[in-house]
Protein backbone atom coordinates (compact mmCIF):
# COMPACT_ATOMS: atom_id res chain seq x y z
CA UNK A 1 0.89 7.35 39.81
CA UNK A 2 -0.24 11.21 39.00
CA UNK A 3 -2.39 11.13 35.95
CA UNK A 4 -4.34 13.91 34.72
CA UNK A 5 -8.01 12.52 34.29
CA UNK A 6 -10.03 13.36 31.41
CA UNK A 7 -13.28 15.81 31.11
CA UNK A 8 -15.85 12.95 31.51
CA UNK A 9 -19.50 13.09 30.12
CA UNK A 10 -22.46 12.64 31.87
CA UNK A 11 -22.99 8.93 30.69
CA UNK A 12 -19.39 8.11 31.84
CA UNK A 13 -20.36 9.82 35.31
CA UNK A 14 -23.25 7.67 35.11
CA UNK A 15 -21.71 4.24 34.31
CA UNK A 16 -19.21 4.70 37.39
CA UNK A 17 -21.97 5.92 39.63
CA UNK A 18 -23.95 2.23 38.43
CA UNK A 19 -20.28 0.45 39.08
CA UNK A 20 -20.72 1.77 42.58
CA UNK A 21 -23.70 1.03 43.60
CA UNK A 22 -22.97 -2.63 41.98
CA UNK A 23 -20.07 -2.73 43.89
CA UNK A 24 -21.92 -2.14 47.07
CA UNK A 25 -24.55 -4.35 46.39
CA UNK A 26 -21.88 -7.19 45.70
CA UNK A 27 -20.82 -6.59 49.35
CA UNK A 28 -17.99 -4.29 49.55
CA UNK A 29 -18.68 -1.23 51.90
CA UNK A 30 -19.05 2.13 50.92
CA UNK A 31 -15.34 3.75 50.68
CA UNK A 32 -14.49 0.20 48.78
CA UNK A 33 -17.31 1.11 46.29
CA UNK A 34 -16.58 4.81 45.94
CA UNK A 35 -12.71 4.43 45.35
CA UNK A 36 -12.86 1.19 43.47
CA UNK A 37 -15.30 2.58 40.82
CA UNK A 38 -12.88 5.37 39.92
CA UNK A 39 -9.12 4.19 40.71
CA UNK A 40 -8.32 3.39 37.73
CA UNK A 41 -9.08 7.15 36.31
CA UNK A 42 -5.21 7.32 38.44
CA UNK A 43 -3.56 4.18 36.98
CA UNK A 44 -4.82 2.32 39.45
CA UNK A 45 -5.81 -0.51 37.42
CA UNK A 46 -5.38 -3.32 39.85
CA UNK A 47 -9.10 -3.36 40.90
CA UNK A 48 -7.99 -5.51 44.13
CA UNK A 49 -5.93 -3.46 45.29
CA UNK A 50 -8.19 -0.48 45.37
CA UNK A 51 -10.69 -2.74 47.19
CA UNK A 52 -7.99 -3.76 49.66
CA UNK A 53 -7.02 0.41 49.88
CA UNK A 54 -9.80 1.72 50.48
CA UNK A 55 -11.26 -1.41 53.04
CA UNK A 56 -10.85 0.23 56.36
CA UNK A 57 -12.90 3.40 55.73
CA UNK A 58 -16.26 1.75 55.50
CA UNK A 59 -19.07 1.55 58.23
CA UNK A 60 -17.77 5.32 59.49
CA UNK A 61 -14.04 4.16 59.35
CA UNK A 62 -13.84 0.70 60.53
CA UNK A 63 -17.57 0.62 61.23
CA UNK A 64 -16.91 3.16 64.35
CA UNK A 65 -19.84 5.48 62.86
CA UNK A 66 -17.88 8.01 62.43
CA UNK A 67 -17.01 9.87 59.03
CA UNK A 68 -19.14 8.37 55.88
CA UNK A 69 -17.41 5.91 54.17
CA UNK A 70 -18.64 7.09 50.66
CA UNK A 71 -16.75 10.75 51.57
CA UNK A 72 -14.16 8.83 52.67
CA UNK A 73 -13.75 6.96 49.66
CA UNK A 74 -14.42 10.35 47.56
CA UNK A 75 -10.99 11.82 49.90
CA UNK A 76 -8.90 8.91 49.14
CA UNK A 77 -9.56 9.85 45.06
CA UNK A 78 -9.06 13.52 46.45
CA UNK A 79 -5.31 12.33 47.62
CA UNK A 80 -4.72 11.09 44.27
CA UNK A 81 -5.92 14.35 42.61
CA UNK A 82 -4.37 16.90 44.70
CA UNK A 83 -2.10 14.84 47.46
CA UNK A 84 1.41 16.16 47.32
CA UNK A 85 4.24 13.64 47.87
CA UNK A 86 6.63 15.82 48.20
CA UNK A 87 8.14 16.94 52.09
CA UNK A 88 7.42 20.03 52.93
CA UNK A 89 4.82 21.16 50.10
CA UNK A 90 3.21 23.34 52.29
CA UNK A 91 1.39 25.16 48.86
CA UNK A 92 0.48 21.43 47.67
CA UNK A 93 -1.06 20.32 51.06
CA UNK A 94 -2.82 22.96 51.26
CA UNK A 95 -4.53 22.48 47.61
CA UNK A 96 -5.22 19.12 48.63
CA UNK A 97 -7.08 19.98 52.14
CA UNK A 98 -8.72 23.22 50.38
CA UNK A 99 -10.25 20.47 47.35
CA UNK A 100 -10.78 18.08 50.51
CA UNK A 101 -12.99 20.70 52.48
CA UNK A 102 -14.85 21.67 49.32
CA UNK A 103 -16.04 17.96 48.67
CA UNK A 104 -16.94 17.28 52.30
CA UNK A 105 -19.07 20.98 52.35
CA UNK A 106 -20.83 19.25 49.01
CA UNK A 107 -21.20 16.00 50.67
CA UNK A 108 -22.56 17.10 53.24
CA UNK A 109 -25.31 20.10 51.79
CA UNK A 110 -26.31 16.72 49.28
CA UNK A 111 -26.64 14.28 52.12
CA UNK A 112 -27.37 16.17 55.43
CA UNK A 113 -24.08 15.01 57.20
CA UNK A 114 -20.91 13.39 56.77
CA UNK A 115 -21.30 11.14 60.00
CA UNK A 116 -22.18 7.73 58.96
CA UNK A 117 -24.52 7.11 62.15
CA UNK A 118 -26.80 10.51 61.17
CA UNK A 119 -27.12 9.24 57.99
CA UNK A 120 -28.08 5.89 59.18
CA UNK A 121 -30.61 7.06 62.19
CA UNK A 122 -28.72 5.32 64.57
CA UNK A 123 -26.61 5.81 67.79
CA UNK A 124 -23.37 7.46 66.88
CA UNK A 125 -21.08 4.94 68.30
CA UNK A 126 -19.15 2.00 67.31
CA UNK A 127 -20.76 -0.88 66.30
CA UNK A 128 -19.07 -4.68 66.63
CA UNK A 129 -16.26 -5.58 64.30
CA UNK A 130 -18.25 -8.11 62.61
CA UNK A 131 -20.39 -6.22 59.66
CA UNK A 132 -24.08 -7.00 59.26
CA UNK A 133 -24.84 -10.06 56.73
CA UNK A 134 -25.54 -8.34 53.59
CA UNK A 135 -29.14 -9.50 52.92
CA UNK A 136 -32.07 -8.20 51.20
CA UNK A 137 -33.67 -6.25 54.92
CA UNK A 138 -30.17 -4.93 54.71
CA UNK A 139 -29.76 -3.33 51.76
CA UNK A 140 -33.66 -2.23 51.88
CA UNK A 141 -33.28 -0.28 55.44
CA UNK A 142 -29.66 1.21 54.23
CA UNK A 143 -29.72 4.44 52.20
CA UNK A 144 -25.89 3.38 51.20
CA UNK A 145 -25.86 1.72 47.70
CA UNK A 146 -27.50 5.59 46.68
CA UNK A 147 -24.80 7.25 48.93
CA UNK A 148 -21.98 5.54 47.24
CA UNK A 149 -23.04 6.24 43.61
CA UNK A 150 -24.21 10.18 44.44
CA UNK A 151 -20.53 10.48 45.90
CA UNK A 152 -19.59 9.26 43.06
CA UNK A 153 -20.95 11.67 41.10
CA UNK A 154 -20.48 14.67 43.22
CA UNK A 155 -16.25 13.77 42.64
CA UNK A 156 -16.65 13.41 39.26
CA UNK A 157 -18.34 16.60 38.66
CA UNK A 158 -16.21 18.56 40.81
CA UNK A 159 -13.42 17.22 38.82
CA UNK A 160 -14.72 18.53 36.00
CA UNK A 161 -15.30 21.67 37.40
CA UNK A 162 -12.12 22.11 38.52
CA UNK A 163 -10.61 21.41 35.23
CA UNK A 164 -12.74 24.02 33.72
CA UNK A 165 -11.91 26.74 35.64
CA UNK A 166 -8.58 25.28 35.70
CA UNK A 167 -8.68 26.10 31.48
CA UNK A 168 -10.64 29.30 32.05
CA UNK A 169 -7.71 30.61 34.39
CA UNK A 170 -5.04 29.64 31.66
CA UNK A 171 -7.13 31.27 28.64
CA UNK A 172 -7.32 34.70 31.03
CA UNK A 173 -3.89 35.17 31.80
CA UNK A 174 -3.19 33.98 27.89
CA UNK A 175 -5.05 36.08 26.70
């Protein structure tokens, strides 16, 4: 499933920021939103199945308050970027937890945290399994459906980052 994504412009960054916040808004939680709106950038075309990946991560990780869904959801794409799947790859897995550490240090200077309760204002401890109706008062007293598609674009960027200095390394030692 390794596929190199391409340089993306700003309006493609754009467009699958707006599929993530649509996704939100449709219902899914945050890592759902996050992962779904950029899957297929791997070959993961099978848009249910990156719903059905990425569903436990959302309210905190199983709505436990606990890690951010969105990050979450921006890891998961992380593990498809960088994840070894080879046994032993020390070098790979630590490429993976070093791109990992960098989004979560981004994530966190852009929103303030990376728990899912502090960015809610509310106690940091699991909530019932059963996940708030998704009404209007919902979505109004939720800063998520902004979360999801500024993760979003904080991936996407970095990825395009990286792939720049990825070139600029392989001009230097060219050249």
């Amino acid at each position: 499933m390794s596929k190199k994504v391409p340089h993306l412009t700003d309006e493609e960054i754009a467009s699958r920021a707006d599929r993530a916040r649509e996704l939100f808004h449709q219902g899914f939680n945050c890592s759902q939103s996050v992962f779904a709106a950029c899957a297929d950038l791997y070959g993961i075309d099978d848009e249910s199945l990156a719903l059905r990946l990425a569903a436990s991560f959302g309210g905190g990780i199983g709505r436990m308050r606990q890690t951010c869904g969105a990050a979450c959801g921006m890891f998961l794409l992380a593990g498809l970027e960088t994840g070894s799947s080879t046994a032993g790859d020390h070098d790979g897995k630590a490429a993976n937890y070093a791109f990992v550490q960098d989004l979560a240090a981004r994530f966190k200077q852009q929103q303030g945290s990376l728990i899912c309760a502090e960015l809610l204002g509310i106690a940091p401890k699991p909530q019932s399994p059963p996940p708030e109706p998704r009404t209007e008062a919902y979505y109004h007293k939720r800063p998520c459906a902004d979360i999801v598609a500024e993760a979003v674009r904080l991936y996407l960027n970095a990825i395009n980052e990286k792939q720049l200095h990825s070139s600029e390394e392989k001009r230097n030692f060219a050249g």
